[in-house]
C-alpha atoms as a PDB file:
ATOM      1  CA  UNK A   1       0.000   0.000   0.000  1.00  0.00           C
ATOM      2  CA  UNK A   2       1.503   3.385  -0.990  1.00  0.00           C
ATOM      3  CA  UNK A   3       0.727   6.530   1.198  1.00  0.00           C
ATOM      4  CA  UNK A   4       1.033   9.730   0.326  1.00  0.00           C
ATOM      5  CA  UNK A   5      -0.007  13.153   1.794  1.00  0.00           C
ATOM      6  CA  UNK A   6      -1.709  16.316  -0.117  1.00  0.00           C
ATOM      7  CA  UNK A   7      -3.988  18.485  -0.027  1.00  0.00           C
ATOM      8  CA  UNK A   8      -7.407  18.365   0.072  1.00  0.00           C
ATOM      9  CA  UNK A   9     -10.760  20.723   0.362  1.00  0.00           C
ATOM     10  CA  UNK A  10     -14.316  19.727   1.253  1.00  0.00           C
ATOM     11  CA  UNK A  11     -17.941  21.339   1.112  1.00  0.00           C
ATOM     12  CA  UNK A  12     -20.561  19.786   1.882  1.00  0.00           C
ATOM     13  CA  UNK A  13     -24.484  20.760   3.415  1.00  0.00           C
ATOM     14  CA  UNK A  14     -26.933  18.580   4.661  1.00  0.00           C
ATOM     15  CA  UNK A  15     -30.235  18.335   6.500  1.00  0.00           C
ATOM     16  CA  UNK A  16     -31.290  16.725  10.068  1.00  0.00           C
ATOM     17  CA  UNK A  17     -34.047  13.872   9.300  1.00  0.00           C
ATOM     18  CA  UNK A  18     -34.872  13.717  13.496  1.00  0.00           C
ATOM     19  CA  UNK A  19     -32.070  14.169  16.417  1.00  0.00           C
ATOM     20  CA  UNK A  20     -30.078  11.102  15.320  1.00  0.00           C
ATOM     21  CA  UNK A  21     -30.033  10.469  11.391  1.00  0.00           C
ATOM     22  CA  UNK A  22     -28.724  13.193   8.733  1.00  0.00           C
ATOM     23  CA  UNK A  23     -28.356  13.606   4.902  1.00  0.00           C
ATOM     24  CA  UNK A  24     -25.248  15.470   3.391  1.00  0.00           C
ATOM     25  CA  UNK A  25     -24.191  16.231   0.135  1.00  0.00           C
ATOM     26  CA  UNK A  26     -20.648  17.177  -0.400  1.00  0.00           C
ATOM     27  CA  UNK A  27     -17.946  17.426  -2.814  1.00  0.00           C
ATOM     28  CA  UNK A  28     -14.301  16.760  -2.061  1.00  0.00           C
ATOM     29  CA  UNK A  29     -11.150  18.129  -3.851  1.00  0.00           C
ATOM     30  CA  UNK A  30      -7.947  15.613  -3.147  1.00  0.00           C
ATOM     31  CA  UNK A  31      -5.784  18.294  -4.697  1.00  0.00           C
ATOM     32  CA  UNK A  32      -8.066  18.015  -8.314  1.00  0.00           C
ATOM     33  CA  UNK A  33      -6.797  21.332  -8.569  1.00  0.00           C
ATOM     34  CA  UNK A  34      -3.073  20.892  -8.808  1.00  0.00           C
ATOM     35  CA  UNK A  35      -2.410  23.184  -5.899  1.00  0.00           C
ATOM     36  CA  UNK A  36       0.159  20.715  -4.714  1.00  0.00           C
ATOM     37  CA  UNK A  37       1.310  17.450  -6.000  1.00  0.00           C
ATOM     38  CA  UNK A  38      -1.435  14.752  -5.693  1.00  0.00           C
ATOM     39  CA  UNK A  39      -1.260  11.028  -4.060  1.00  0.00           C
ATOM     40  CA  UNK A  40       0.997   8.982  -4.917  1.00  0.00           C
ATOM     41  CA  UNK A  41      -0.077   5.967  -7.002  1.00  0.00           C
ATOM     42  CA  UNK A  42       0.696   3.170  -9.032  1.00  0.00           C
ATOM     43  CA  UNK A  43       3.699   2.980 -12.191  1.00  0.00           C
ATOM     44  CA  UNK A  44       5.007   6.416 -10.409  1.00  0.00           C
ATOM     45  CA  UNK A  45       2.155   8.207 -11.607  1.00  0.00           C
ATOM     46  CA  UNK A  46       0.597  11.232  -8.870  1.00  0.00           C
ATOM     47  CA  UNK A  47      -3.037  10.704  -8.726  1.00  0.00           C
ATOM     48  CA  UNK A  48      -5.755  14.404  -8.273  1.00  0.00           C
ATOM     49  CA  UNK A  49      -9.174  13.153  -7.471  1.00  0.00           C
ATOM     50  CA  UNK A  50     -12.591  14.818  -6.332  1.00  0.00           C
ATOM     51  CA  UNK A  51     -15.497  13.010  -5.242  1.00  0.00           C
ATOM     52  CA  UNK A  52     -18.932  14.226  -5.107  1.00  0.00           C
ATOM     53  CA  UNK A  53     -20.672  12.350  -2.120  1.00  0.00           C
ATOM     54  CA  UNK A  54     -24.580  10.904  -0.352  1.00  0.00           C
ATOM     55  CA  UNK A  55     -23.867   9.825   2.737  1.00  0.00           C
ATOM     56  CA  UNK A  56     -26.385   9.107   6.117  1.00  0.00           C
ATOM     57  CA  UNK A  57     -25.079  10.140   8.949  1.00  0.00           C
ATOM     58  CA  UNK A  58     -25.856   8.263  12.671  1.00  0.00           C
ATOM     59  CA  UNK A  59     -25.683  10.872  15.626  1.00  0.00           C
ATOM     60  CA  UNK A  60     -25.742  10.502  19.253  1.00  0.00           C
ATOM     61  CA  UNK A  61     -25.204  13.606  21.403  1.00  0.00           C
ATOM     62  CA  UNK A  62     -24.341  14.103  24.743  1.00  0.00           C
ATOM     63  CA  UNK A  63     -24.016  17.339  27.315  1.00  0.00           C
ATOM     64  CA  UNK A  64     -27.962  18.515  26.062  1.00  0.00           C
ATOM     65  CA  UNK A  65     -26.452  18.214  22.049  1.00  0.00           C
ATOM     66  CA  UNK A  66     -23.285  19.898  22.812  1.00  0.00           C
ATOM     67  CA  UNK A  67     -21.011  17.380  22.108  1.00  0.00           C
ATOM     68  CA  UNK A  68     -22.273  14.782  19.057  1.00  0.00           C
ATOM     69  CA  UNK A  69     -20.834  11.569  17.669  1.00  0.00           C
ATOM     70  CA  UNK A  70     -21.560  10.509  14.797  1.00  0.00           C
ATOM     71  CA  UNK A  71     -20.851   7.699  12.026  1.00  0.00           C
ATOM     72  CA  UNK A  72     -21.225   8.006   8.037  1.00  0.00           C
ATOM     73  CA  UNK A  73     -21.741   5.799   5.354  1.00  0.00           C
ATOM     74  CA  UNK A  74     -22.721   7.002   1.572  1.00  0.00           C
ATOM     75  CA  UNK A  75     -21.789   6.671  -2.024  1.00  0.00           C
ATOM     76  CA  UNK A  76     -18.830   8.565  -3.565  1.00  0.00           C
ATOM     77  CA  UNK A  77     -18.769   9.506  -7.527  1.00  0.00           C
ATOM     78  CA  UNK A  78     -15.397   9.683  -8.404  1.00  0.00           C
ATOM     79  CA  UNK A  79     -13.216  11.459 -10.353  1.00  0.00           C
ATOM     80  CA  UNK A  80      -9.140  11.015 -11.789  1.00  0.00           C
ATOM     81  CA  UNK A  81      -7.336  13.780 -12.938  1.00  0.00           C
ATOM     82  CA  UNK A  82      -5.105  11.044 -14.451  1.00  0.00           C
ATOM     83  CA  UNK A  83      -6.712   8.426 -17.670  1.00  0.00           C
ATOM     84  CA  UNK A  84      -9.750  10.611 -17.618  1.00  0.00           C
ATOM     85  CA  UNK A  85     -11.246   7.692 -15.671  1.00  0.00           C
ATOM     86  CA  UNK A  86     -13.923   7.682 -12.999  1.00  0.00           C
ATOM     87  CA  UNK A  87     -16.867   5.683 -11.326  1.00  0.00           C
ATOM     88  CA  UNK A  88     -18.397   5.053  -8.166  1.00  0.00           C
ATOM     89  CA  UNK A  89     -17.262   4.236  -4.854  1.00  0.00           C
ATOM     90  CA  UNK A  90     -18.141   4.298  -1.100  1.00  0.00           C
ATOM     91  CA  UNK A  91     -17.424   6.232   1.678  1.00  0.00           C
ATOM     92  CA  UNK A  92     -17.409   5.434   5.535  1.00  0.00           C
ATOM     93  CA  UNK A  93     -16.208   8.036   8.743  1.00  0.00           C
ATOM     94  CA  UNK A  94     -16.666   8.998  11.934  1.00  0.00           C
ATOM     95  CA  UNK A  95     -16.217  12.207  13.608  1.00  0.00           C
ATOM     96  CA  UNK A  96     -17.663  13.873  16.952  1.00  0.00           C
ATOM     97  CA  UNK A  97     -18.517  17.679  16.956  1.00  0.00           C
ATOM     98  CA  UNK A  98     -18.748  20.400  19.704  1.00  0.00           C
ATOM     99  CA  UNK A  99     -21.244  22.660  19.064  1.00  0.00           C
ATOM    100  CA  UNK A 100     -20.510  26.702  20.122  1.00  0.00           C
ATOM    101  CA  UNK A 101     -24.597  27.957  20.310  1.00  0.00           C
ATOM    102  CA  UNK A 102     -27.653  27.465  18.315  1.00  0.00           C
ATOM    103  CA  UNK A 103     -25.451  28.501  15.176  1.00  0.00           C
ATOM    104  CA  UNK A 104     -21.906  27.334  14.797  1.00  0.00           C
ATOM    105  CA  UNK A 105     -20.445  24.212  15.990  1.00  0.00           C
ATOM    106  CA  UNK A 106     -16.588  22.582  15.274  1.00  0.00           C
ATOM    107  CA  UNK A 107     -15.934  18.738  14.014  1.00  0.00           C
ATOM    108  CA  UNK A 108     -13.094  16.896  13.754  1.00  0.00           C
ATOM    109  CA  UNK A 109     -13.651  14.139  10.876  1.00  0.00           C
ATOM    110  CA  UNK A 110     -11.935  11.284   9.402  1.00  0.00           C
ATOM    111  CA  UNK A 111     -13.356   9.610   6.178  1.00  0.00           C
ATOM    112  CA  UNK A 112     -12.409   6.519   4.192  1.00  0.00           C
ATOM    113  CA  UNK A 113     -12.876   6.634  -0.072  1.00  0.00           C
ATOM    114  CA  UNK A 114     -12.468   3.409  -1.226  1.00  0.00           C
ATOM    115  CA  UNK A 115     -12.576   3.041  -4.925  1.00  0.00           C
ATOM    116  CA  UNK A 116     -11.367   1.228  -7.864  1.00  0.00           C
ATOM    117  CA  UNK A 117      -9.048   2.452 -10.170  1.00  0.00           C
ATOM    118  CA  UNK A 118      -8.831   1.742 -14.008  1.00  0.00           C
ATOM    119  CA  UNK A 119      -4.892   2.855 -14.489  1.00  0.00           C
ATOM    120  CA  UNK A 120      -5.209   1.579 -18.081  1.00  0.00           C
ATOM    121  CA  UNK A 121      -8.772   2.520 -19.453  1.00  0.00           C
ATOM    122  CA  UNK A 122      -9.907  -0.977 -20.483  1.00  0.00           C
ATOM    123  CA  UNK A 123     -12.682  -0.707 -18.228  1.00  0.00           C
ATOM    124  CA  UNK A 124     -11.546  -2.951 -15.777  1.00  0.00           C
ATOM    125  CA  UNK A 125     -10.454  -2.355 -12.260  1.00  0.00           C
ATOM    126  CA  UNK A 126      -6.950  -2.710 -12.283  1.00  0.00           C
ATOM    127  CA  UNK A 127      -6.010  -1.310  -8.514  1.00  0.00           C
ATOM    128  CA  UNK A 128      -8.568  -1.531  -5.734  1.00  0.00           C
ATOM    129  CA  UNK A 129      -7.565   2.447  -3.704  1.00  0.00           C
ATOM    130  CA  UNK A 130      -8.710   3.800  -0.763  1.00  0.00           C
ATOM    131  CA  UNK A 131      -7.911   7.557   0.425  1.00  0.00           C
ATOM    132  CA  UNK A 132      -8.146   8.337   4.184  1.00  0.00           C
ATOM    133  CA  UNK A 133      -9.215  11.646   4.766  1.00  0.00           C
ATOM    134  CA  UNK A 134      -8.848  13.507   8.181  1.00  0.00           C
ATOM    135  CA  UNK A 135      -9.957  17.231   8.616  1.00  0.00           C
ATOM    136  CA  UNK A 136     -11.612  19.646  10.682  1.00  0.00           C
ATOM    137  CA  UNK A 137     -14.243  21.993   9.831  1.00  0.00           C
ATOM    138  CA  UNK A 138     -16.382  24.259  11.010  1.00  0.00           C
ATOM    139  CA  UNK A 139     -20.296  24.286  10.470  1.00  0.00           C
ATOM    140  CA  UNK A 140     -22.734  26.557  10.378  1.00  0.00           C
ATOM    141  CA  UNK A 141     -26.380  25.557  11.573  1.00  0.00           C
ATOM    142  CA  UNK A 142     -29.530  27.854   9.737  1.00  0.00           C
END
């Protein structure tokens, strides 16, 4: 397994369904933008992807919702900045939030891609690739 660090950028918004399940949509930018060099990959070659994600989200608060754990699972489309390839792939994390007031809260996050990878555009998965994503963020509740 190679590993490889670079940077990344995430939005995302999402909706509460009741106190302990959520929706979010968000895209991700591992360095799609050539700001830095991307992952490191396969035959040498540096890998830029985004992903535009579903995901559900479990919660379970604590301290009268101050403090929130939570777990996510969704579907990631993905795309390479390198064979013009992409497809679909999933994406799991976990993360626990401390919320300020009624507005803005903090979370610190860490999120698994895992994908396949066509390095040679045959159509056929030729690397099974996962990208582990930690960040923090801060949210704003409306």
């Amino acid at each position: 397994m190679i590993r490889n660090t670079s940077n990344g950028i995430t939005l995302y918004g999402g909706a509460y369904i009741n106190r302990h399940l959520s929706v979010e949509l968000g895209y991700t930018s591992f360095d799609s933008w050539h700001i830095d060099d991307g992952y490191a990959a396969v035959q040498g070659q540096e890998i830029g992807a985004a992903a535009i994600t579903v995901s559900t989200l479990a919660h379970y608060a604590f301290f009268d919702d101050t403090l929130d754990f939570y777990v996510k699972f969704g579907v990631a489309d993905m795309a390479f900045n390198v064979a013009k390839s992409s497809g679909f792939g999933m994406v799991y994390g976990l993360g626990v939030a401390y919320r300020f007031d009624e507005v803005y809260s903090m979370k610190l996050a860490y999120d698994i891609y895992k994908f396949d990878y066509d390095s040679n555009s045959d159509g056929a998965a030729d690397y099974h690739m996962q990208l582990e994503y930690a960040y923090v963020a801060i949210e704003m509740q409306f």
